[in-house]
PDB file of N, CA and C in Angstrom:
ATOM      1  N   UNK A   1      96.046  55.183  95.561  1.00  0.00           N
ATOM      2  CA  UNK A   1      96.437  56.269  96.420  1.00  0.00           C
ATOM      3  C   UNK A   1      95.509  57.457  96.204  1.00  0.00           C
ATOM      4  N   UNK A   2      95.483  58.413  96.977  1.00  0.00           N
ATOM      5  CA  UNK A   2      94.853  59.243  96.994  1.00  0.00           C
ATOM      6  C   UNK A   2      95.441  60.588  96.162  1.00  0.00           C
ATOM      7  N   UNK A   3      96.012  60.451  95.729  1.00  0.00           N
ATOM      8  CA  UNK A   3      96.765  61.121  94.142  1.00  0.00           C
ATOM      9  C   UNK A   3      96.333  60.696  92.861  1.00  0.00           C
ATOM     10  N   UNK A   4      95.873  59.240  92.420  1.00  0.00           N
ATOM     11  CA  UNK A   4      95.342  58.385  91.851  1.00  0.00           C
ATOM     12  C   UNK A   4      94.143  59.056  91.552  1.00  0.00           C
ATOM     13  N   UNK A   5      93.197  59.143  92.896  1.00  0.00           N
ATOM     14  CA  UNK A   5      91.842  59.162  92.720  1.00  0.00           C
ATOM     15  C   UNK A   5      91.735  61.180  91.936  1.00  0.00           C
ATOM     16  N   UNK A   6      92.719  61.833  92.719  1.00  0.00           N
ATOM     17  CA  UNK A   6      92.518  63.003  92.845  1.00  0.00           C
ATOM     18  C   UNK A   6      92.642  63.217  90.990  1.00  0.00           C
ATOM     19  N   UNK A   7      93.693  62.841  90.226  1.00  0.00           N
ATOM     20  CA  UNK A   7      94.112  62.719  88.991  1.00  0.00           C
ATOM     21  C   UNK A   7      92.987  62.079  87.926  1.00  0.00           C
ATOM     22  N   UNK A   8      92.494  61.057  88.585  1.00  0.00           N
ATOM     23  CA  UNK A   8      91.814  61.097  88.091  1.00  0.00           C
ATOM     24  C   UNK A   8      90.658  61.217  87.848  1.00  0.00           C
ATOM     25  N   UNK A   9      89.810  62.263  88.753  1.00  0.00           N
ATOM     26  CA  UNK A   9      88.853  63.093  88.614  1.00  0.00           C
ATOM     27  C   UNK A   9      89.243  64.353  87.941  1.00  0.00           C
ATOM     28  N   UNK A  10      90.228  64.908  87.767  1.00  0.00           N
ATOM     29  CA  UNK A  10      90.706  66.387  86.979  1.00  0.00           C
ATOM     30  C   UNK A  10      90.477  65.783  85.629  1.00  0.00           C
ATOM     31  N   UNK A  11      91.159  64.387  85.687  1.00  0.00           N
ATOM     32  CA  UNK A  11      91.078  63.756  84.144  1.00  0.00           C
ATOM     33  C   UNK A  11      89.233  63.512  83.218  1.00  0.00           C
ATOM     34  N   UNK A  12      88.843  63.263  84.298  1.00  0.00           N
ATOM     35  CA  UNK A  12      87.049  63.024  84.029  1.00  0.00           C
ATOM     36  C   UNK A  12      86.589  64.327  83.723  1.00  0.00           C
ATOM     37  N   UNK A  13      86.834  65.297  84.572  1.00  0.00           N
ATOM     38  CA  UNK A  13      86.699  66.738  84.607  1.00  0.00           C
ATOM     39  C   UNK A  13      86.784  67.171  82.873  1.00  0.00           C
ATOM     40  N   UNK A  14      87.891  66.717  82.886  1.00  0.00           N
ATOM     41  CA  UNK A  14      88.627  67.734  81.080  1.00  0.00           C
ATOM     42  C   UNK A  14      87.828  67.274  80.238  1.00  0.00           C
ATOM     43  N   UNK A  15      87.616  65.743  80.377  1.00  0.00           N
ATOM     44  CA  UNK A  15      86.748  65.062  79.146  1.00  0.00           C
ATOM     45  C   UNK A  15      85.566  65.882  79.349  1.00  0.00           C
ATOM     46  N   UNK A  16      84.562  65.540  80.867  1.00  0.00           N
ATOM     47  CA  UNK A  16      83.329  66.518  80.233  1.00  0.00           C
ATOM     48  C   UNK A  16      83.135  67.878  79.921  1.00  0.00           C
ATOM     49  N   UNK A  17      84.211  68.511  79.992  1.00  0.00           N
ATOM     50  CA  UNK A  17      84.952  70.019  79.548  1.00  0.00           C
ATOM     51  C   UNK A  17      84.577  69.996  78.191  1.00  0.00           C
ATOM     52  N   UNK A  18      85.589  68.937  77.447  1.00  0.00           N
ATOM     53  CA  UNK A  18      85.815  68.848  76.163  1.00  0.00           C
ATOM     54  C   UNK A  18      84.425  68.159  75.502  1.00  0.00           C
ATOM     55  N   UNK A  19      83.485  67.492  75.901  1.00  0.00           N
ATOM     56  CA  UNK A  19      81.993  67.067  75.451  1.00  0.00           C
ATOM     57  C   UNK A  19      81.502  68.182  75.411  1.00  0.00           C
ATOM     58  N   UNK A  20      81.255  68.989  77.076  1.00  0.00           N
ATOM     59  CA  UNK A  20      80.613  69.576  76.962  1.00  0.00           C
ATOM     60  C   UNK A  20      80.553  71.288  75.765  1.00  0.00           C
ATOM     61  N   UNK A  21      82.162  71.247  75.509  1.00  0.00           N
ATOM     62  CA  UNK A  21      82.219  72.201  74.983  1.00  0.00           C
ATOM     63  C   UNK A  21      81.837  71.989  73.458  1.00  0.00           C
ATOM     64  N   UNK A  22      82.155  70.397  72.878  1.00  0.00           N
ATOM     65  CA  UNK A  22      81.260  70.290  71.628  1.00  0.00           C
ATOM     66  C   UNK A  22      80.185  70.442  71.474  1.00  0.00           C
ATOM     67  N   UNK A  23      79.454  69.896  72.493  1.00  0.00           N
ATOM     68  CA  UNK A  23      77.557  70.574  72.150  1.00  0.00           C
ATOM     69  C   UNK A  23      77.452  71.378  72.301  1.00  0.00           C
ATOM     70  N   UNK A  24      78.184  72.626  73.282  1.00  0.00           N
ATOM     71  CA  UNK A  24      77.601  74.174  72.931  1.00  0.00           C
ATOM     72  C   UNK A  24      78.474  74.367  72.143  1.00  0.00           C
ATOM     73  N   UNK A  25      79.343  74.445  71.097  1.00  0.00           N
ATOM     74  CA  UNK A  25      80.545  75.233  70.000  1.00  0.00           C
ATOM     75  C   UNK A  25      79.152  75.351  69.327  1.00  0.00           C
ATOM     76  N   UNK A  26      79.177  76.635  69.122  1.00  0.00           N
ATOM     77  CA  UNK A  26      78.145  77.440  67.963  1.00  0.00           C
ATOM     78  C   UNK A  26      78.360  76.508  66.610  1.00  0.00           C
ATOM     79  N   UNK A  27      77.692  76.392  65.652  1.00  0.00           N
ATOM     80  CA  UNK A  27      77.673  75.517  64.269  1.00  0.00           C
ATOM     81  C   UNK A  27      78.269  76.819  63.634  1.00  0.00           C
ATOM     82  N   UNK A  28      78.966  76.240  62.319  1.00  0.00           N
ATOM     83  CA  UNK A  28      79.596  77.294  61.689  1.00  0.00           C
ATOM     84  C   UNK A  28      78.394  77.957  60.786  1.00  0.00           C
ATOM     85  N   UNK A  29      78.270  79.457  60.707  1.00  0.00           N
ATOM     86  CA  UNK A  29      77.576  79.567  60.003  1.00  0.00           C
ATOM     87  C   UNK A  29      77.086  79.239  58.557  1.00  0.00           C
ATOM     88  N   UNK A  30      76.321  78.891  57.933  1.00  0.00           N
ATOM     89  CA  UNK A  30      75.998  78.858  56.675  1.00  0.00           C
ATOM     90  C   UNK A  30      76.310  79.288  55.538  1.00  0.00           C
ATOM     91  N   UNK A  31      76.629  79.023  54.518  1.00  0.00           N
ATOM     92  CA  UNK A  31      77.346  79.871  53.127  1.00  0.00           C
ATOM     93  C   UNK A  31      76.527  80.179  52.951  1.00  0.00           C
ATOM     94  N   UNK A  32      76.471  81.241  51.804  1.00  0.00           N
ATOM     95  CA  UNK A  32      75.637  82.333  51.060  1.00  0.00           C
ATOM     96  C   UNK A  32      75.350  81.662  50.147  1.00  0.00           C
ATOM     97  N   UNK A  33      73.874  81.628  49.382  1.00  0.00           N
ATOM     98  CA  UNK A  33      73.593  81.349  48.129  1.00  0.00           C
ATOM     99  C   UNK A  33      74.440  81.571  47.227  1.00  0.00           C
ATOM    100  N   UNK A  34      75.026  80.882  46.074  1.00  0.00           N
ATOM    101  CA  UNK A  34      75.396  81.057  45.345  1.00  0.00           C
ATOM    102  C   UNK A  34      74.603  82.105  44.228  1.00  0.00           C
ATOM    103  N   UNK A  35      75.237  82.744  43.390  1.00  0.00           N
ATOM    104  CA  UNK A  35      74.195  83.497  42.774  1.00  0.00           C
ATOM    105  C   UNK A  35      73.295  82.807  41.886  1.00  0.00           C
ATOM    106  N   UNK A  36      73.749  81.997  41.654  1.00  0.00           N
ATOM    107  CA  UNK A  36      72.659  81.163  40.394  1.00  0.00           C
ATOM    108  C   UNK A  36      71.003  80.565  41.568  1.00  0.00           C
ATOM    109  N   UNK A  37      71.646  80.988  42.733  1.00  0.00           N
ATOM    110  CA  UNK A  37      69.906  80.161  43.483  1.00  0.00           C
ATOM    111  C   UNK A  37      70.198  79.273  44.350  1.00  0.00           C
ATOM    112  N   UNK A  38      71.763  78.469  43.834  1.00  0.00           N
ATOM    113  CA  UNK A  38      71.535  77.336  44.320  1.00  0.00           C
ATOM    114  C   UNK A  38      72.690  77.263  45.649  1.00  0.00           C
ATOM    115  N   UNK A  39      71.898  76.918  47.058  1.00  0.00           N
ATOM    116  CA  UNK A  39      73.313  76.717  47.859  1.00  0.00           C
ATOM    117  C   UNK A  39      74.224  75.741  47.742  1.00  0.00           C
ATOM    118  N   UNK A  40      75.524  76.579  48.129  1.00  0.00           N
ATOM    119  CA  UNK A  40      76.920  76.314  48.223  1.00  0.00           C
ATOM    120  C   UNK A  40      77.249  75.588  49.096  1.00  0.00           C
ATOM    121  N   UNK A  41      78.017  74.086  48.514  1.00  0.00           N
ATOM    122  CA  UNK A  41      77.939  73.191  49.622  1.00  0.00           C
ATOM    123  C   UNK A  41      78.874  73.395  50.750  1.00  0.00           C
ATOM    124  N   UNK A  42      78.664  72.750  51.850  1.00  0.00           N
ATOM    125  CA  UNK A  42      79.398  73.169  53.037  1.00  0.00           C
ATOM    126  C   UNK A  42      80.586  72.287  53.193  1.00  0.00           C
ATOM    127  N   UNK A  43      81.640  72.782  52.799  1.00  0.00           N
ATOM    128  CA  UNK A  43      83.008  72.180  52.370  1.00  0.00           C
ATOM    129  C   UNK A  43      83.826  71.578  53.928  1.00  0.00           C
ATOM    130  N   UNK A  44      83.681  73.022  54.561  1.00  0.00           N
ATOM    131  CA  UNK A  44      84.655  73.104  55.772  1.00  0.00           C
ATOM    132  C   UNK A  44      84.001  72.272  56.787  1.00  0.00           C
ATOM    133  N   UNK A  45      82.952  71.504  56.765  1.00  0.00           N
ATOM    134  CA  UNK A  45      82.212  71.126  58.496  1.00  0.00           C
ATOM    135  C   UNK A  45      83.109  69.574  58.218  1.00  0.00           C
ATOM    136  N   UNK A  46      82.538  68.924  57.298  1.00  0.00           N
ATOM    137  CA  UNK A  46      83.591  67.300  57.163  1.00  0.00           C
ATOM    138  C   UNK A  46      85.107  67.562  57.563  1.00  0.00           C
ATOM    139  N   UNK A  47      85.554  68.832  57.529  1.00  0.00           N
ATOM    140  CA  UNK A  47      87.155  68.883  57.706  1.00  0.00           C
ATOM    141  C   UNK A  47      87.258  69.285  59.262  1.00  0.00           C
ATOM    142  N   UNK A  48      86.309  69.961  59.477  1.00  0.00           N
ATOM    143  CA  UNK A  48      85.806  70.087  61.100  1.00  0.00           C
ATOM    144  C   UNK A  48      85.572  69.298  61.913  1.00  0.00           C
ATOM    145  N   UNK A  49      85.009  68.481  61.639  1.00  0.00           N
ATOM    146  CA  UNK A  49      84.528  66.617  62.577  1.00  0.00           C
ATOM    147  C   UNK A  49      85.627  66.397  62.737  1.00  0.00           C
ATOM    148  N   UNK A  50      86.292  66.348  61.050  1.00  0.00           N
ATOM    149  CA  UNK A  50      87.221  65.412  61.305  1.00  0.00           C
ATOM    150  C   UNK A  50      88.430  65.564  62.341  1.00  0.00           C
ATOM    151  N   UNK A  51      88.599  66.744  62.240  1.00  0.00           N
ATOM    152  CA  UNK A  51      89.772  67.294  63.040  1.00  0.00           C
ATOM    153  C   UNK A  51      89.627  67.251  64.565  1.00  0.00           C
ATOM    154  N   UNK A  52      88.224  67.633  64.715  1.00  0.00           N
ATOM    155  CA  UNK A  52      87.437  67.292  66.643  1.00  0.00           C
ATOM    156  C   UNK A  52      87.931  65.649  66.761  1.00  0.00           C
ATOM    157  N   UNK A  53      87.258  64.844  65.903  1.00  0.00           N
ATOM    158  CA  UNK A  53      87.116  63.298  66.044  1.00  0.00           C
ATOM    159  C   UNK A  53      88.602  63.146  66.604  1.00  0.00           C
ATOM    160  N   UNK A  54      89.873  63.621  65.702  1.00  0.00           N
ATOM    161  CA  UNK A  54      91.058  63.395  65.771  1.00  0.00           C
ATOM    162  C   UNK A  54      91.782  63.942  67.417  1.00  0.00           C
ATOM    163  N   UNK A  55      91.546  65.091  67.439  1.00  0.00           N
ATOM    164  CA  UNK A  55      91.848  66.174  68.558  1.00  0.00           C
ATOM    165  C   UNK A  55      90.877  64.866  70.163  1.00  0.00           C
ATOM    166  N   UNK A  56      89.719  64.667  69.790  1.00  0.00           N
ATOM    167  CA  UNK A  56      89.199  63.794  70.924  1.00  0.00           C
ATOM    168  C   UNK A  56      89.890  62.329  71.095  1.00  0.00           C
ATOM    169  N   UNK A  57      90.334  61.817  69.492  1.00  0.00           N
ATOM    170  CA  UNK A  57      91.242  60.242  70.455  1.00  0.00           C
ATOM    171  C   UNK A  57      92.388  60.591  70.613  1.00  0.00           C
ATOM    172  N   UNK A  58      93.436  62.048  70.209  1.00  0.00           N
ATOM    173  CA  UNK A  58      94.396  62.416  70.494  1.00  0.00           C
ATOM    174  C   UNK A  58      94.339  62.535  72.567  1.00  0.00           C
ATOM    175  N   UNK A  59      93.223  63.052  72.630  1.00  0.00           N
ATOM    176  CA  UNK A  59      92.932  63.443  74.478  1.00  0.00           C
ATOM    177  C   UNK A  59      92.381  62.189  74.987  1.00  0.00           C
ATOM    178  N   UNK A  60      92.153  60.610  74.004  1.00  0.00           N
ATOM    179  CA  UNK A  60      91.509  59.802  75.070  1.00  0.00           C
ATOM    180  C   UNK A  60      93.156  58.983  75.760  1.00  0.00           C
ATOM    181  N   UNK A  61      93.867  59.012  74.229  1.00  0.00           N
ATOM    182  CA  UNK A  61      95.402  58.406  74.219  1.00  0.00           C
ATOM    183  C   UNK A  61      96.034  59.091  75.571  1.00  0.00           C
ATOM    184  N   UNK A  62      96.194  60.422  75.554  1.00  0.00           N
ATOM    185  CA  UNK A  62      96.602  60.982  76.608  1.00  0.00           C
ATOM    186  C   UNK A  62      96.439  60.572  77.940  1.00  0.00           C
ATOM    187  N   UNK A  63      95.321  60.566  78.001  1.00  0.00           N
ATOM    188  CA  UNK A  63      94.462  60.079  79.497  1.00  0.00           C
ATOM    189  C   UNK A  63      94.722  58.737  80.027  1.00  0.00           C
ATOM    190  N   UNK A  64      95.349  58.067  78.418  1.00  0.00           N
ATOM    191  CA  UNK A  64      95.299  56.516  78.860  1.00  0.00           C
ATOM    192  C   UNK A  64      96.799  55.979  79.204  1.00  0.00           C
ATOM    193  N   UNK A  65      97.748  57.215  78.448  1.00  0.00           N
ATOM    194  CA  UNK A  65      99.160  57.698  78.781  1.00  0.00           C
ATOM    195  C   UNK A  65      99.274  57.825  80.201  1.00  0.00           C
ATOM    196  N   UNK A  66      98.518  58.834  80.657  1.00  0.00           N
ATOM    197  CA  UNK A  66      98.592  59.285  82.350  1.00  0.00           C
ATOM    198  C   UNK A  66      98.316  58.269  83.090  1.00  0.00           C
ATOM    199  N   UNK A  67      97.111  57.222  83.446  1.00  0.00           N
ATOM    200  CA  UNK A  67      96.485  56.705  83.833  1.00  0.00           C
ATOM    201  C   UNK A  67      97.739  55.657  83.884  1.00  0.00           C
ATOM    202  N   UNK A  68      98.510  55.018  82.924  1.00  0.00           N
ATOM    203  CA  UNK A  68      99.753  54.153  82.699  1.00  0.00           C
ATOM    204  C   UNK A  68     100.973  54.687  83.310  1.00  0.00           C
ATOM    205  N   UNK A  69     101.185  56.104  83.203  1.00  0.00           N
ATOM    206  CA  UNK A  69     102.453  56.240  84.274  1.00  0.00           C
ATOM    207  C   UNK A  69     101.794  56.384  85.259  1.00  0.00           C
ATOM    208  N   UNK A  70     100.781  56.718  86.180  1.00  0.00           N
ATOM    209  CA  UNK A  70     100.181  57.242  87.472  1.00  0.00           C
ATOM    210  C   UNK A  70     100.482  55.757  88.219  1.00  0.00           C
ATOM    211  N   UNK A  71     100.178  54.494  87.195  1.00  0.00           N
ATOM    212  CA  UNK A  71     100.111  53.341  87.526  1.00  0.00           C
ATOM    213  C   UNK A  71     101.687  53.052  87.975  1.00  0.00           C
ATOM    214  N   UNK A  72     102.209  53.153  87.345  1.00  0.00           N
ATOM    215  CA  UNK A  72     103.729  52.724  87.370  1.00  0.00           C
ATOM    216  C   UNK A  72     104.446  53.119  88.210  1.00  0.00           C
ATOM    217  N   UNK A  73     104.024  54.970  88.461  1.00  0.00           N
ATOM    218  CA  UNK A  73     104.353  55.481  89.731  1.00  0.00           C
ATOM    219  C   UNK A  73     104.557  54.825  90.805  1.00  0.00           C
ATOM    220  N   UNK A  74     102.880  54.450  90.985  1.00  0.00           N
ATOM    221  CA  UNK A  74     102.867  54.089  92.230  1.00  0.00           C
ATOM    222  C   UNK A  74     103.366  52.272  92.574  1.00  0.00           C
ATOM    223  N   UNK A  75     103.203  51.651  91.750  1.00  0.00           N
ATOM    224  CA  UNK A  75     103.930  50.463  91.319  1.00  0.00           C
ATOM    225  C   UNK A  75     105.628  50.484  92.441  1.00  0.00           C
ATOM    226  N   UNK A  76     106.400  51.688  91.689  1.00  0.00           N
ATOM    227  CA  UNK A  76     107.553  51.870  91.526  1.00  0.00           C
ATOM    228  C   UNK A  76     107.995  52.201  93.211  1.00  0.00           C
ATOM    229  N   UNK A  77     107.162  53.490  93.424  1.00  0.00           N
ATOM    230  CA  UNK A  77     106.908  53.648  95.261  1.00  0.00           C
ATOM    231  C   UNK A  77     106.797  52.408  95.810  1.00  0.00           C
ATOM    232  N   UNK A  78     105.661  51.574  95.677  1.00  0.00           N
ATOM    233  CA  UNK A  78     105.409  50.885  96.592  1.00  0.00           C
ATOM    234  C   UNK A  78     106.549  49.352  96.569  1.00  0.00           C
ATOM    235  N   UNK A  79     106.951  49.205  95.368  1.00  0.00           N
ATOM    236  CA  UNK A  79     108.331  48.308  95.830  1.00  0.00           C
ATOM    237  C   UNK A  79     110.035  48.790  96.418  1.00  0.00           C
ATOM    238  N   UNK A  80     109.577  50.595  96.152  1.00  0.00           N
ATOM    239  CA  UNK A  80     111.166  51.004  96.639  1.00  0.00           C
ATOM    240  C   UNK A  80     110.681  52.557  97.240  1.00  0.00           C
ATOM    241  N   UNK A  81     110.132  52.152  98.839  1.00  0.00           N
ATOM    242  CA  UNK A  81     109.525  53.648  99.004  1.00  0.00           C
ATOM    243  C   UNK A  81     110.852  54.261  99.830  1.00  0.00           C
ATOM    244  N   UNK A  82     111.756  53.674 100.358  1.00  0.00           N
ATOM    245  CA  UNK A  82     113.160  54.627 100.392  1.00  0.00           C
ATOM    246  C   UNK A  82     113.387  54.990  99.910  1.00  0.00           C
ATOM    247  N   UNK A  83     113.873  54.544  98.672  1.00  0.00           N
ATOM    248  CA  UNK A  83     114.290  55.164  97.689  1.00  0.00           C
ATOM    249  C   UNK A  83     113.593  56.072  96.700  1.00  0.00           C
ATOM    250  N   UNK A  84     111.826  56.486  96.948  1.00  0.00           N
ATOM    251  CA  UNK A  84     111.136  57.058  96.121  1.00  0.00           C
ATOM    252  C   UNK A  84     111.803  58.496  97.410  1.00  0.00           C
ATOM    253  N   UNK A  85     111.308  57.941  98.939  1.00  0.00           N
ATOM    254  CA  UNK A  85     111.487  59.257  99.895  1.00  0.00           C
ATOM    255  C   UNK A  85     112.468  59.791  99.847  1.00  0.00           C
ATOM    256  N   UNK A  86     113.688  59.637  99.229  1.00  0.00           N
ATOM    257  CA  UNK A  86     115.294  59.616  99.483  1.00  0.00           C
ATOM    258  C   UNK A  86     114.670  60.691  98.197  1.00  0.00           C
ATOM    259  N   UNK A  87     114.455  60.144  97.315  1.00  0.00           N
ATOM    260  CA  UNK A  87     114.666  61.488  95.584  1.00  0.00           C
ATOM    261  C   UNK A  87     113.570  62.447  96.146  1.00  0.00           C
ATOM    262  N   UNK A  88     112.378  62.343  96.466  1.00  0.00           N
ATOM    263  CA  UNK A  88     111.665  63.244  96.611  1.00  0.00           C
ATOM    264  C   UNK A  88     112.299  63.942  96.987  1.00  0.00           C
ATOM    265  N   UNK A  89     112.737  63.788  98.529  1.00  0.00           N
ATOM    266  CA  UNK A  89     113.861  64.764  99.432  1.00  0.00           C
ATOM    267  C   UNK A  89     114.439  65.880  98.878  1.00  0.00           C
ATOM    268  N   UNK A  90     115.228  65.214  97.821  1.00  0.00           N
ATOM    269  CA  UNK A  90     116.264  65.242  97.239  1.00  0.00           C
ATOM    270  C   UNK A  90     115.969  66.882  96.170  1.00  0.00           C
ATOM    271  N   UNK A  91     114.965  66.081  95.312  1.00  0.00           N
ATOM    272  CA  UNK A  91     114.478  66.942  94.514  1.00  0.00           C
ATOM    273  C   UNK A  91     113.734  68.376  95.051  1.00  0.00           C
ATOM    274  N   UNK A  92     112.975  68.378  96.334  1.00  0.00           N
ATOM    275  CA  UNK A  92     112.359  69.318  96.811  1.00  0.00           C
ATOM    276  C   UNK A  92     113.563  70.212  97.121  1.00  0.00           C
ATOM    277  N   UNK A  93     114.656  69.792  97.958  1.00  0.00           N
ATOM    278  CA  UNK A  93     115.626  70.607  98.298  1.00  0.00           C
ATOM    279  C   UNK A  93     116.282  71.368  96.813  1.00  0.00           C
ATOM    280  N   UNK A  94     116.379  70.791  95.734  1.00  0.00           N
ATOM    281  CA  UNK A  94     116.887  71.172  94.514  1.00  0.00           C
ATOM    282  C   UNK A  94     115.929  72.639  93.965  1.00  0.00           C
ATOM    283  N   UNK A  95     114.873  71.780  94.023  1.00  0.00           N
ATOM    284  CA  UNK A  95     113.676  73.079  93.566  1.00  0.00           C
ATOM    285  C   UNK A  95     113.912  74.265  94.662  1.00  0.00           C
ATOM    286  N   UNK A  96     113.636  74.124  95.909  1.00  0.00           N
ATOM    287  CA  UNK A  96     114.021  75.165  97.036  1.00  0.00           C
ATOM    288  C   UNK A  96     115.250  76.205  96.793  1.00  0.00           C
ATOM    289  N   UNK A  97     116.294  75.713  96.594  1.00  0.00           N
ATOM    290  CA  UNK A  97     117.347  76.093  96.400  1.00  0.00           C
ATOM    291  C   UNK A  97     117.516  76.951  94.725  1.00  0.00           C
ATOM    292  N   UNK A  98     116.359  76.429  94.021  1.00  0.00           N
ATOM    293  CA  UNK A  98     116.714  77.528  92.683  1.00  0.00           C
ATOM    294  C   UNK A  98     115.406  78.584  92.816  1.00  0.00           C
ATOM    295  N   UNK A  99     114.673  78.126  94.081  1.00  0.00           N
ATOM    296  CA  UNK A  99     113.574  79.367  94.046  1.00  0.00           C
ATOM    297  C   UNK A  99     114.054  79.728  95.129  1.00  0.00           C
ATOM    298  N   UNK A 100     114.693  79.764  96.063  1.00  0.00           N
ATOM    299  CA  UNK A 100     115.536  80.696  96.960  1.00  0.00           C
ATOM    300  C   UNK A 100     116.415  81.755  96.114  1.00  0.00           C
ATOM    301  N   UNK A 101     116.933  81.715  94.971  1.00  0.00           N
ATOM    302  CA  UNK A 101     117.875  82.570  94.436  1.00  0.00           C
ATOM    303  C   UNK A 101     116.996  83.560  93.813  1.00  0.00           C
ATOM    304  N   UNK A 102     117.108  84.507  93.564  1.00  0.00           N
ATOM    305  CA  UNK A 102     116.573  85.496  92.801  1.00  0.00           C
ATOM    306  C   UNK A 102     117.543  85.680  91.943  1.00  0.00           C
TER     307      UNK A 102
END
């Protein structure tokens, strides 16, 4: 359907959002020499990956979440589209009716 396609181009969208925003995120700056001469190793960047790495299959799961109900959706319509048109109805009038009230 053409909800399908639309969803999932916003979805393609976020990912190269989220790429693109890892190659420009500034690098964390550098620690200071220690005083003895010698630099101070960089503790926080391994805890940094790690947390992006995590945060990125946390957003691929998601996508693959959506992509599985979007499916089912339309699955669900297309064996009971009375009954999908009957709730839509249903529901629009519900929403109407609590944004009619002030």
């Amino acid at each position: 359907m053409a909800l399908d396609s639309v969803l999932a181009q916003e979805l393609k969208a976020l990912q190269d959002e989220l790429s693109a925003s890892r190659r420009e995120a500034p690098s964390p700056p550098a620690n200071r020499p220690a005083a003895s001469g010698e630099a101070a190793p960089q503790a926080g960047q391994p805890v940094d990956i790690a947390e992006q790495r995590q945060l990125h299959d946390e957003l691929h799961e998601l996508v693959d979440v959506i992509k599985e109900f979007v499916a089912e959706a339309e699955k669900n319509v297309a064996e009971h589209p009375t009954a999908s048109l009957i709730g839509a109805m249903v529901v629009g009038i519900l929403i109407g009716r609590l944004l009619g009230r002030h």
